[in-house]
Protein backbone atom coordinates (compact mmCIF):
# COMPACT_ATOMS: atom_id res chain seq x y z
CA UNK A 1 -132.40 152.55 -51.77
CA UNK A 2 -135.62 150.67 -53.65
CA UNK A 3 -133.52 152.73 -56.49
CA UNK A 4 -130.35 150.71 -56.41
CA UNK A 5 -131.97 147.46 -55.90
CA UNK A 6 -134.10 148.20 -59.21
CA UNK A 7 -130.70 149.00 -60.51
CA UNK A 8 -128.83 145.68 -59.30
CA UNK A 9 -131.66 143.44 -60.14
CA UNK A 10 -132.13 145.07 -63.93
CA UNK A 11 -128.55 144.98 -64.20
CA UNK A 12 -127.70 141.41 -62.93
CA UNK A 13 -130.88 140.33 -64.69
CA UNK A 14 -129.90 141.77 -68.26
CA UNK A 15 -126.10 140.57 -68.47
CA UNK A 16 -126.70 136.74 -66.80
CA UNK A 17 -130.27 136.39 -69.32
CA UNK A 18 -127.62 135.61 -71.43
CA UNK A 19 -126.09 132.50 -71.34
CA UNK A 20 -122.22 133.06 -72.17
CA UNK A 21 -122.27 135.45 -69.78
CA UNK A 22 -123.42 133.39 -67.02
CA UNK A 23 -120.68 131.08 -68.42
CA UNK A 24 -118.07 133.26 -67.99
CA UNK A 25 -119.18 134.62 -64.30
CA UNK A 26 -119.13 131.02 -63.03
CA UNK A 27 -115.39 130.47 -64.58
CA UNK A 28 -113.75 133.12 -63.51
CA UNK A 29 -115.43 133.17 -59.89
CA UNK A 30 -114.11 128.89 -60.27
CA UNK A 31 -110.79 130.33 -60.92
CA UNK A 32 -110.35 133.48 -59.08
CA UNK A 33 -111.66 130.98 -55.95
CA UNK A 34 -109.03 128.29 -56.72
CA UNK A 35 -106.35 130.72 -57.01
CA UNK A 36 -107.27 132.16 -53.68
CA UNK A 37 -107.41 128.88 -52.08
CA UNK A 38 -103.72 128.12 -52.85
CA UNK A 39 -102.69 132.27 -52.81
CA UNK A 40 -103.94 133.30 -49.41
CA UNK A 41 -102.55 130.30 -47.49
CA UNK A 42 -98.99 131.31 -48.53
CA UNK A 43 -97.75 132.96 -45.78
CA UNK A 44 -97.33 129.21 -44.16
CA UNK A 45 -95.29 127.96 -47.38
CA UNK A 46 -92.22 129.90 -47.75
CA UNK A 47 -94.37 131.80 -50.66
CA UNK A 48 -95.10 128.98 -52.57
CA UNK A 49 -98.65 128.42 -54.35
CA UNK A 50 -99.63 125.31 -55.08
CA UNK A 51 -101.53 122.66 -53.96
CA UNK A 52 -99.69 122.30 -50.93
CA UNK A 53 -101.19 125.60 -49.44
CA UNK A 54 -104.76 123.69 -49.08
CA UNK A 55 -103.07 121.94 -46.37
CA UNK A 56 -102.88 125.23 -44.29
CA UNK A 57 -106.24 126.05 -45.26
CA UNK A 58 -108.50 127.99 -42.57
CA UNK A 59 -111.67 128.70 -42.30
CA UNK A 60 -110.87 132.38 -42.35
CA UNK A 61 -108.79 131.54 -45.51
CA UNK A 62 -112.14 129.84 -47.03
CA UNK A 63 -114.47 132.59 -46.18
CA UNK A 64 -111.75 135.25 -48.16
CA UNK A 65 -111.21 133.39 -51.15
CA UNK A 66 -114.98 132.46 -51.65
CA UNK A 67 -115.99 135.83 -51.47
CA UNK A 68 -112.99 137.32 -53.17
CA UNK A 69 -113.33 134.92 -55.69
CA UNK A 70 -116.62 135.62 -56.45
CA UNK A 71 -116.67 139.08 -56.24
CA UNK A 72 -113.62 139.51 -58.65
CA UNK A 73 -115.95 136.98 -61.20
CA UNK A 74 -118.82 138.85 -61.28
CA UNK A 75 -117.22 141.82 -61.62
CA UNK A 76 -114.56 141.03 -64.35
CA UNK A 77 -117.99 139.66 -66.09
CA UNK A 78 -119.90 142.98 -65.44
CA UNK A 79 -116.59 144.63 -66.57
CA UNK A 80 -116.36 142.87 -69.88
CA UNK A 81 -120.24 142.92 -70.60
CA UNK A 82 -119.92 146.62 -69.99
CA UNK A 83 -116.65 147.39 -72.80
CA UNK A 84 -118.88 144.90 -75.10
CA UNK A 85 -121.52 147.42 -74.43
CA UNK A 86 -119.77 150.68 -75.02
CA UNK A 87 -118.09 149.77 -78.18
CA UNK A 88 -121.13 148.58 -79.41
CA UNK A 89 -122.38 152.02 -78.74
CA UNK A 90 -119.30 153.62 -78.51
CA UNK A 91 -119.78 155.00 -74.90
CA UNK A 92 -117.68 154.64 -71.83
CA UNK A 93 -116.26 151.20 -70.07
CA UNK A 94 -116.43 150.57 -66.47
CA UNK A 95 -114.52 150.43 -63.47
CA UNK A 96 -111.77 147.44 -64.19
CA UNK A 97 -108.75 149.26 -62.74
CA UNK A 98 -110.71 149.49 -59.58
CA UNK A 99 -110.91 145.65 -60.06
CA UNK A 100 -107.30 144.99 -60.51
CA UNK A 101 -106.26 147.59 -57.45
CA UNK A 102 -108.53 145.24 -55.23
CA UNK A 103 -107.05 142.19 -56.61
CA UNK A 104 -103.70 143.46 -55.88
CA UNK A 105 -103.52 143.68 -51.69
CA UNK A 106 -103.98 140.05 -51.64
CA UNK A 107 -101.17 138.66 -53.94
CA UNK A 108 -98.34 140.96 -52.60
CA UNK A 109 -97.44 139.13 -49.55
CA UNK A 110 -95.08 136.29 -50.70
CA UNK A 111 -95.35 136.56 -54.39
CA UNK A 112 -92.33 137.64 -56.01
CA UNK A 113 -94.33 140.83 -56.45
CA UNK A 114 -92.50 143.11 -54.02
CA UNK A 115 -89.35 141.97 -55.26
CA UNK A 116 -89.94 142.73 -59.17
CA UNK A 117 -91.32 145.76 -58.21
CA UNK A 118 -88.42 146.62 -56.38
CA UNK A 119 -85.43 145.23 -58.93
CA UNK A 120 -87.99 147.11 -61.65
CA UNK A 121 -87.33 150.93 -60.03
CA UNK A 122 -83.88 150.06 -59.91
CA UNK A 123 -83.02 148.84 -56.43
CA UNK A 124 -79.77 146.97 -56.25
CA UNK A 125 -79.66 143.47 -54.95
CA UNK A 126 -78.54 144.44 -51.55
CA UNK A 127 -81.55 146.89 -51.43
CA UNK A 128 -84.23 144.43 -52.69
CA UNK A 129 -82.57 141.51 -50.28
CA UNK A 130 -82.86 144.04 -46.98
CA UNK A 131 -86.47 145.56 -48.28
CA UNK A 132 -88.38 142.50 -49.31
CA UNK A 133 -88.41 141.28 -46.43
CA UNK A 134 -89.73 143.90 -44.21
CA UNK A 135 -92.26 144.82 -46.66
CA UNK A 136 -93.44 140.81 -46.88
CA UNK A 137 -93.24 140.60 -43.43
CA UNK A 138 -95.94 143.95 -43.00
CA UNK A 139 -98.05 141.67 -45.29
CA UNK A 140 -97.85 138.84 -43.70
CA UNK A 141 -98.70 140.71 -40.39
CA UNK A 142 -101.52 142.65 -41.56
CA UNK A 143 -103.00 139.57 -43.52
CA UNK A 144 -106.52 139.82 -41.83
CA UNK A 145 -107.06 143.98 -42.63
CA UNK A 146 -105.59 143.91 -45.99
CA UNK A 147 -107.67 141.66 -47.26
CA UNK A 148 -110.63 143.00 -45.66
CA UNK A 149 -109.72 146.05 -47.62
CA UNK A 150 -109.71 143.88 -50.32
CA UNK A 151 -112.73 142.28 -50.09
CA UNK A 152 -114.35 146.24 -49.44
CA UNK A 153 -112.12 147.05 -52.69
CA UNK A 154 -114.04 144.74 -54.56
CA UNK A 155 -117.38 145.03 -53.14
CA UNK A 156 -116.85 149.23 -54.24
CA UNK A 157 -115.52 148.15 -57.83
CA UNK A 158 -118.79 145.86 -58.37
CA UNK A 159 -121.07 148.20 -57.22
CA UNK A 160 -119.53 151.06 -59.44
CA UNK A 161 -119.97 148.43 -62.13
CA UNK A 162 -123.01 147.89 -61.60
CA UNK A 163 -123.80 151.56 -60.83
CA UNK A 164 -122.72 152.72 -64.63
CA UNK A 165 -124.15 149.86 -66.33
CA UNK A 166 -127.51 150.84 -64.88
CA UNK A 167 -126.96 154.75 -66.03
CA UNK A 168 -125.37 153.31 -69.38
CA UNK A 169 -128.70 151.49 -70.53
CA UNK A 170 -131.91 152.21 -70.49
CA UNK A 171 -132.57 151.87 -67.19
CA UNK A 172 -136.48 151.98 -66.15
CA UNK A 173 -137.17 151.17 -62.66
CA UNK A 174 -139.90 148.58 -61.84
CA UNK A 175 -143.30 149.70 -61.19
């Protein structure tokens, strides 16, 4: 356990020394956050994102996009540090499908998502009319534990992040 913390706080320490980086974890957490903040509310809008979903804003909504948005930053700044690092050394990148699948859950409920996905494997209009529905509406239903996944999607991508960034350098423990 003392291990991993040693780990996080050499990790976290060595990419946001550096001041671009710290630059680019506070944007994308800003945007990821925003987005979230007009995404998650959705369900209440017919689908549409926007600034009208801060109007159905909860506090449940809040909590999700704050810590989905910053999760998603950090990592996606990990992430890039990490392919900077490895083709500067020509080693291996990190974990950014993981990121993406966890990013995923939250914006398939009334995006046109399910519907593009649908019309994309060939399903005639009849078939994506009678499907999209039922598949938004499991979504929509399910809103609270699929985002929770989510959120433990995203928590498991950062820590694998951080986990082979720490093996990837040279990683001395303190004390």
């Amino acid at each position: 356990m003392v291990d991993m913390m040693d780990r996080y706080r050499f990790v976290l320490g060595a990419v946001f020394s550096q001041r671009p980086y710290r630059l680019l974890a506070l944007g994308l957490s800003g945007a990821f956050i925003l987005f979230y903040l007009m995404a998650l509310p959705a369900t209440f809008t017919g689908g549409r994102i926007g600034w009208v979903s801060l109007q159905f804003l909860t506090p449940t909504f809040a909590v999700f996009a704050l810590a989905l948005g910053l999760l998603a930053g950090l990592t996606f700044t990990l992430a890039i540090y990490g392919f900077r690092a490895a083709a500067a050394a020509r080693g291996q990148g990190t974990g950014v499908v993981g990121t993406v699948l966890a990013i995923l859950p939250s914006m398939v409920c009334c995006t046109p998502l399910v519907p593009t996905l649908l019309a994309l494997l060939g399903a005639s209009t009849p078939t994506i009319f009678a499907l999209t529905g039922r598949i938004q509406g499991f979504f929509a239903t399910y809103e609270i534990p699929i985002l929770t996944a989510a959120l433990l999607m995203l928590a498991y991508a950062l820590h694998r992040t951080v986990m082979r960034l720490g093996t990837g350098c040279r990683f001395q423990p303190a004390g």
